[in-house]
C-alpha atoms as a PDB file:
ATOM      1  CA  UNK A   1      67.336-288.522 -40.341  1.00  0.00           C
ATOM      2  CA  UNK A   2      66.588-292.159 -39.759  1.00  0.00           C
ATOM      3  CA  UNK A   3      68.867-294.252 -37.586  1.00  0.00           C
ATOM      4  CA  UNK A   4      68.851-298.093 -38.313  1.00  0.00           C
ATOM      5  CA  UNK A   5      70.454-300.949 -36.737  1.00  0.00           C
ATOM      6  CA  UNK A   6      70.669-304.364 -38.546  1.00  0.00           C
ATOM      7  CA  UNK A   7      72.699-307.685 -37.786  1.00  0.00           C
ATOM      8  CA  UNK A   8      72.477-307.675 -33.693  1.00  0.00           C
ATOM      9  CA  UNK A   9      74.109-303.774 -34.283  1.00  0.00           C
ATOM     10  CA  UNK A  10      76.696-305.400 -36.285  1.00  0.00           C
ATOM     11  CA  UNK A  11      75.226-302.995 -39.134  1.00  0.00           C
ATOM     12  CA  UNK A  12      74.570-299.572 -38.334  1.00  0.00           C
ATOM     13  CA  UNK A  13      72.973-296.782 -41.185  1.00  0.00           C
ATOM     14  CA  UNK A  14      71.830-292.953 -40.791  1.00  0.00           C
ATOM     15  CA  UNK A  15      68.932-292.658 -43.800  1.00  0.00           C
ATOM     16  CA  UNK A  16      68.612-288.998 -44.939  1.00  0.00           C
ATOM     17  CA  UNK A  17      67.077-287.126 -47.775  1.00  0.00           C
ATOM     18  CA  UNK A  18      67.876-284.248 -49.794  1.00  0.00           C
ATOM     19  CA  UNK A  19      68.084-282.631 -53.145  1.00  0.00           C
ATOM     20  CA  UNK A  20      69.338-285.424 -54.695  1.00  0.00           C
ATOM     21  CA  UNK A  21      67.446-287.692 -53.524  1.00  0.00           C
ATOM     22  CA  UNK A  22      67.344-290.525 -50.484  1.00  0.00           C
ATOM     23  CA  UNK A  23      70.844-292.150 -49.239  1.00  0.00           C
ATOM     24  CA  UNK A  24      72.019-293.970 -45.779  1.00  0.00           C
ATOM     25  CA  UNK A  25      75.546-293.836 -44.783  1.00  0.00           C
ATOM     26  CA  UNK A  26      76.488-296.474 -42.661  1.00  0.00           C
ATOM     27  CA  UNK A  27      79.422-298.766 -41.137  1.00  0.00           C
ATOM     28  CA  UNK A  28      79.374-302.938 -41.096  1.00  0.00           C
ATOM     29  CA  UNK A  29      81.521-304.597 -38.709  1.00  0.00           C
ATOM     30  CA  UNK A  30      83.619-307.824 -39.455  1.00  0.00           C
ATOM     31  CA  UNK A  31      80.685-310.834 -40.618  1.00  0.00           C
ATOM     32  CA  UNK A  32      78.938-311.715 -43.515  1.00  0.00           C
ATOM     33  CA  UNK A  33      75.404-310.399 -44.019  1.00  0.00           C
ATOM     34  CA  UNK A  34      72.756-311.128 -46.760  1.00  0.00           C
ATOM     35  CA  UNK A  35      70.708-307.780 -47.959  1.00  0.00           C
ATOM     36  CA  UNK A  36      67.562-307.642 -49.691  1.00  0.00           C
ATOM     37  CA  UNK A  37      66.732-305.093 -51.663  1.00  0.00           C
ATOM     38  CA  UNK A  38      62.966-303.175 -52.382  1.00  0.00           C
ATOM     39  CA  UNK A  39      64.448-300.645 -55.282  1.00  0.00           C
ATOM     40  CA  UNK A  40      67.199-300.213 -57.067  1.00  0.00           C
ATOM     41  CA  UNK A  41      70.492-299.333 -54.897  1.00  0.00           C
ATOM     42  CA  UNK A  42      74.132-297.774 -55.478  1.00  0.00           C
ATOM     43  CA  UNK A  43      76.367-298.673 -53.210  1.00  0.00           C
ATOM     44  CA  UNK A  44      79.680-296.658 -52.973  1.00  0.00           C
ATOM     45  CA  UNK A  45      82.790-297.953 -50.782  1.00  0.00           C
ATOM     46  CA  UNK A  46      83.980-295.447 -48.650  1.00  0.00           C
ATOM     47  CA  UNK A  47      86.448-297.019 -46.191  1.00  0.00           C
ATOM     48  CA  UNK A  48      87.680-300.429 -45.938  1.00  0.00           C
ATOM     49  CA  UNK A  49      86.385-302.938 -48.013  1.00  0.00           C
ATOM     50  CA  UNK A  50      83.656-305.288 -49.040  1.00  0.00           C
ATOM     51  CA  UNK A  51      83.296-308.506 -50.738  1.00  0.00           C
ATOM     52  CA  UNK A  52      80.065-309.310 -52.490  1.00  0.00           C
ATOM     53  CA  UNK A  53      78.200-311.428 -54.777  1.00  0.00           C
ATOM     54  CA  UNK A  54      75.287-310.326 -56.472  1.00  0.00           C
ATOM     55  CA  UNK A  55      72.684-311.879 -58.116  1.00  0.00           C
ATOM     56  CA  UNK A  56      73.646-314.523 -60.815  1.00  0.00           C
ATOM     57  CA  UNK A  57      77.202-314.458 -59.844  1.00  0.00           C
ATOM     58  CA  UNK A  58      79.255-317.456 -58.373  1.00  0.00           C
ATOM     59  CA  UNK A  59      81.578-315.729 -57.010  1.00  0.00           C
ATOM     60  CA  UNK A  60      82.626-313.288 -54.497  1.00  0.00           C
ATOM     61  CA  UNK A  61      83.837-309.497 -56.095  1.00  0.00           C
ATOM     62  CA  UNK A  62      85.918-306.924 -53.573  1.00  0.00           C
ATOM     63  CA  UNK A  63      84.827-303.534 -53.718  1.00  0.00           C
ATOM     64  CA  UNK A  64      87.480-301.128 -52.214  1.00  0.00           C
ATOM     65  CA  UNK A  65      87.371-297.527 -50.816  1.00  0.00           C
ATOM     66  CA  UNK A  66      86.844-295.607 -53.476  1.00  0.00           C
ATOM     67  CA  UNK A  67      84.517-298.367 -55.780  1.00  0.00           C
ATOM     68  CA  UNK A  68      80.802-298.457 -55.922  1.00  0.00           C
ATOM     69  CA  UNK A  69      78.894-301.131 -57.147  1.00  0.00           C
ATOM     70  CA  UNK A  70      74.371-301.588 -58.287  1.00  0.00           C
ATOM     71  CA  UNK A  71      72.283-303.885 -57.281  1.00  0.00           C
ATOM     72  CA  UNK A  72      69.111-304.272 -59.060  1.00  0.00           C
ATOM     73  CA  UNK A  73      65.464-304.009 -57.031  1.00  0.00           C
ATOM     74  CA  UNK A  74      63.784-307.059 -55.306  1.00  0.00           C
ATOM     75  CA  UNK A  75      66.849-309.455 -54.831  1.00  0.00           C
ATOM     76  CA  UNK A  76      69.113-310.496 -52.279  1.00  0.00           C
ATOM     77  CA  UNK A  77      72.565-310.477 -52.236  1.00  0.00           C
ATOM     78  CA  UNK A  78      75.514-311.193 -49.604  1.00  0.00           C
ATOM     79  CA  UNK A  79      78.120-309.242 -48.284  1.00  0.00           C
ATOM     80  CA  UNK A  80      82.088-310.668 -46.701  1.00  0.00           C
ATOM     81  CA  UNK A  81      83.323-307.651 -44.496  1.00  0.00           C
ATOM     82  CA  UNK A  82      86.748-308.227 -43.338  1.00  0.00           C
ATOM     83  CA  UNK A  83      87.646-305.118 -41.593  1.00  0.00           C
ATOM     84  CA  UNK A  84      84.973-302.573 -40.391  1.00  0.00           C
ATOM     85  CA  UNK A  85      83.758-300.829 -43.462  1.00  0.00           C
ATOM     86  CA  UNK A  86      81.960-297.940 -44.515  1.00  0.00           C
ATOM     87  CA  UNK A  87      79.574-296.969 -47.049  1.00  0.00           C
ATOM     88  CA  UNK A  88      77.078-294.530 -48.946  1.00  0.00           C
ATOM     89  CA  UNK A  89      74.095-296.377 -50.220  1.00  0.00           C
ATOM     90  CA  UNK A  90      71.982-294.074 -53.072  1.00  0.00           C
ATOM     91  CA  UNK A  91      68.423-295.530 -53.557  1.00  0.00           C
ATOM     92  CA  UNK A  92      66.430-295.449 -56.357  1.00  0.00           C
ATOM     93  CA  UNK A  93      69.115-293.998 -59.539  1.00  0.00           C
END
């Protein structure tokens, strides 16, 4: 396991590995954040909420607990978080 902090601590992930492949889990705190990405990335909602606009969009999209969302390799993308908010991030699918 792989702890990372991001954001001033604002964004906090545990990476792990296992049969099914590599994955963080992690929590963001109220802010908006811009990602980059190196590989392709699903990210699943958890708890709380998320709004984000991807690549080639113009607007903002709210992903719920319970919605997941993919963001292609080698682009950035930003993230509204509203309320704390967690999240399972599958790389590489």
């Amino acid at each position: 396991m792989q702890v990372n902090e991001y954001f001033e601590g604002r964004v906090m992930s545990i990476g792990f590995e296992n049969t099914e492949g590599r994955a963080t889990s992690g929590i963001m705190q109220v802010g908006e954040y811009e990602f980059g990405t190196s590989e392709t990335e699903l990210m699943k909602v958890t708890s709380g909420s998320l709004e984000v606009r991807l690549p080639g969009e113009s607007e903002f999209k709210t992903y719920a607990s319970g919605t997941e969302f993919n963001v292609e390799a080698n682009v950035k993308f930003q993230v509204k978080v509203k309320t704390p908010t967690a999240y399972l991030c599958f790389y590489g699918g």
